[in-house]
Protein backbone atom coordinates (compact mmCIF):
# COMPACT_ATOMS: atom_id res chain seq x y z
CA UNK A 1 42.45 13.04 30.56
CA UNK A 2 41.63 10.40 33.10
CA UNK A 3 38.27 9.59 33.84
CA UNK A 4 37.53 10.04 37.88
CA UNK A 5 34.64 8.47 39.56
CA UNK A 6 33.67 9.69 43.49
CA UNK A 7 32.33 6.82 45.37
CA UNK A 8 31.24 7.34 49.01
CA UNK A 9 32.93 5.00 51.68
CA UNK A 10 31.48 4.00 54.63
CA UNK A 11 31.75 1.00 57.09
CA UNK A 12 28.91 -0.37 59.54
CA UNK A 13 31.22 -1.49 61.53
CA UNK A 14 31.46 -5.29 60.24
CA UNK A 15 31.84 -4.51 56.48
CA UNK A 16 33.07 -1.87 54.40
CA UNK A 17 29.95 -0.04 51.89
CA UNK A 18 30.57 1.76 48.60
CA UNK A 19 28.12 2.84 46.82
CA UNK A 20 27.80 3.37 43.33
CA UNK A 21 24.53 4.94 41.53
CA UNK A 22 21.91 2.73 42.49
CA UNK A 23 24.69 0.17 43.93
CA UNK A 24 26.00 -0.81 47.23
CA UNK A 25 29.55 -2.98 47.66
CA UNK A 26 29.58 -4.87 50.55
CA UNK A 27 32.93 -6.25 51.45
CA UNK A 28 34.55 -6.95 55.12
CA UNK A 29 38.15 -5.93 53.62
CA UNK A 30 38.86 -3.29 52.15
CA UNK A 31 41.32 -5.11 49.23
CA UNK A 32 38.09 -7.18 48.64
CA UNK A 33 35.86 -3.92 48.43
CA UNK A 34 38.59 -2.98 45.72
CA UNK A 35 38.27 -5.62 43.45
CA UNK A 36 34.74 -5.16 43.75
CA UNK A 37 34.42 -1.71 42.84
CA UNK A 38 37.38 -2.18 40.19
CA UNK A 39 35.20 -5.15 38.60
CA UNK A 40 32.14 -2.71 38.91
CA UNK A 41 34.21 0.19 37.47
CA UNK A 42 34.97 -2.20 34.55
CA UNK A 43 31.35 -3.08 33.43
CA UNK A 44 30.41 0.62 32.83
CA UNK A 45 30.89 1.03 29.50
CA UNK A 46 31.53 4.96 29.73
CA UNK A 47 35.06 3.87 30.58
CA UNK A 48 36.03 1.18 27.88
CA UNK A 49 38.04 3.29 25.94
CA UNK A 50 40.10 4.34 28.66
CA UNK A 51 43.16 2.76 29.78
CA UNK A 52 42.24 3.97 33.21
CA UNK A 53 40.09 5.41 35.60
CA UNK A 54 40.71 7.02 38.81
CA UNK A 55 38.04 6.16 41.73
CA UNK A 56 38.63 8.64 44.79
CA UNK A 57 37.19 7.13 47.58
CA UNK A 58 36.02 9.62 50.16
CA UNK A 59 34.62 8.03 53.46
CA UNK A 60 31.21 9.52 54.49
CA UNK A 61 31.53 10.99 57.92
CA UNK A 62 27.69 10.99 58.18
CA UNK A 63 28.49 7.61 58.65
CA UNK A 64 29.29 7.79 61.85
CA UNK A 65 27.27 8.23 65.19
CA UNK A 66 27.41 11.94 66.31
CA UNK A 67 29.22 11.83 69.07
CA UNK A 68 32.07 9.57 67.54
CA UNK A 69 32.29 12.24 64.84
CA UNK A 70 35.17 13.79 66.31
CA UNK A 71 37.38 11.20 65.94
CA UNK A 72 37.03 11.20 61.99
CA UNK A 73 40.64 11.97 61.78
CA UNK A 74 40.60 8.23 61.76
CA UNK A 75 39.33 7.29 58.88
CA UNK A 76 40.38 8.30 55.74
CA UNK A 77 40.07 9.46 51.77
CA UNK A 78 42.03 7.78 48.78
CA UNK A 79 42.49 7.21 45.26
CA UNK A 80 42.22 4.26 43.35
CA UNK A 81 43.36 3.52 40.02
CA UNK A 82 41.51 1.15 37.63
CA UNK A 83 42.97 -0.74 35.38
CA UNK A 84 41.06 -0.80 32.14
CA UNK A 85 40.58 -4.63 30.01
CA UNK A 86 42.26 -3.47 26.42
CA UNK A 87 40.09 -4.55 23.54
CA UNK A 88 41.99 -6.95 20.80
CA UNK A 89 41.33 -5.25 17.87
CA UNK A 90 42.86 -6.52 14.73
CA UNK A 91 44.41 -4.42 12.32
CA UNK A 92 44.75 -5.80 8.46
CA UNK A 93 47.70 -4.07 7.11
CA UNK A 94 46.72 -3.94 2.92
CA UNK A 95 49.81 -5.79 1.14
């Protein structure tokens, strides 16, 4: 089974915010708010032994002002996939 992570996504309107836990990305593209949260996703040592981990994005409508609200429709919710660093392990084959 995959792993899956739910971040919140949000934007201020300059930059692009996920949170994680205790942690905010900051990033004013969203391919750079990727490799952040992929590089965050990475350090969490829940995941190691997984080749992968799915991070659904979901953008936080509460974000937004009221009345702009209704336009949500706009923004959007979507998966990303996180590739895993494999460990080198050596295996010593007896002779």
């Amino acid at each position: 089974m995959i792993p899956e992570i739910e971040i919140p996504l949000a934007f201020d309107g300059t930059q692009w915010i996920a949170t994680i836990g205790e942690c905010s990305i900051h990033a004013s593209e969203l391919n750079q708010l990727e490799e952040r949260i992929s590089e965050a996703v990475r350090q969490i040592t829940l995941y190691a032994t997984h080749p992968t981990v799915i991070v659904c994005l979901g953008f936080d409508i509460d974000s937004l002002p009221p009345w702009l609200r209704q336009f949500h429709a706009h923004y959007f919710n979507y998966q990303l996939t996180v590739s895993m660093p494999r460990s080198v392990e050596t295996t010593v084959i007896p002779e």
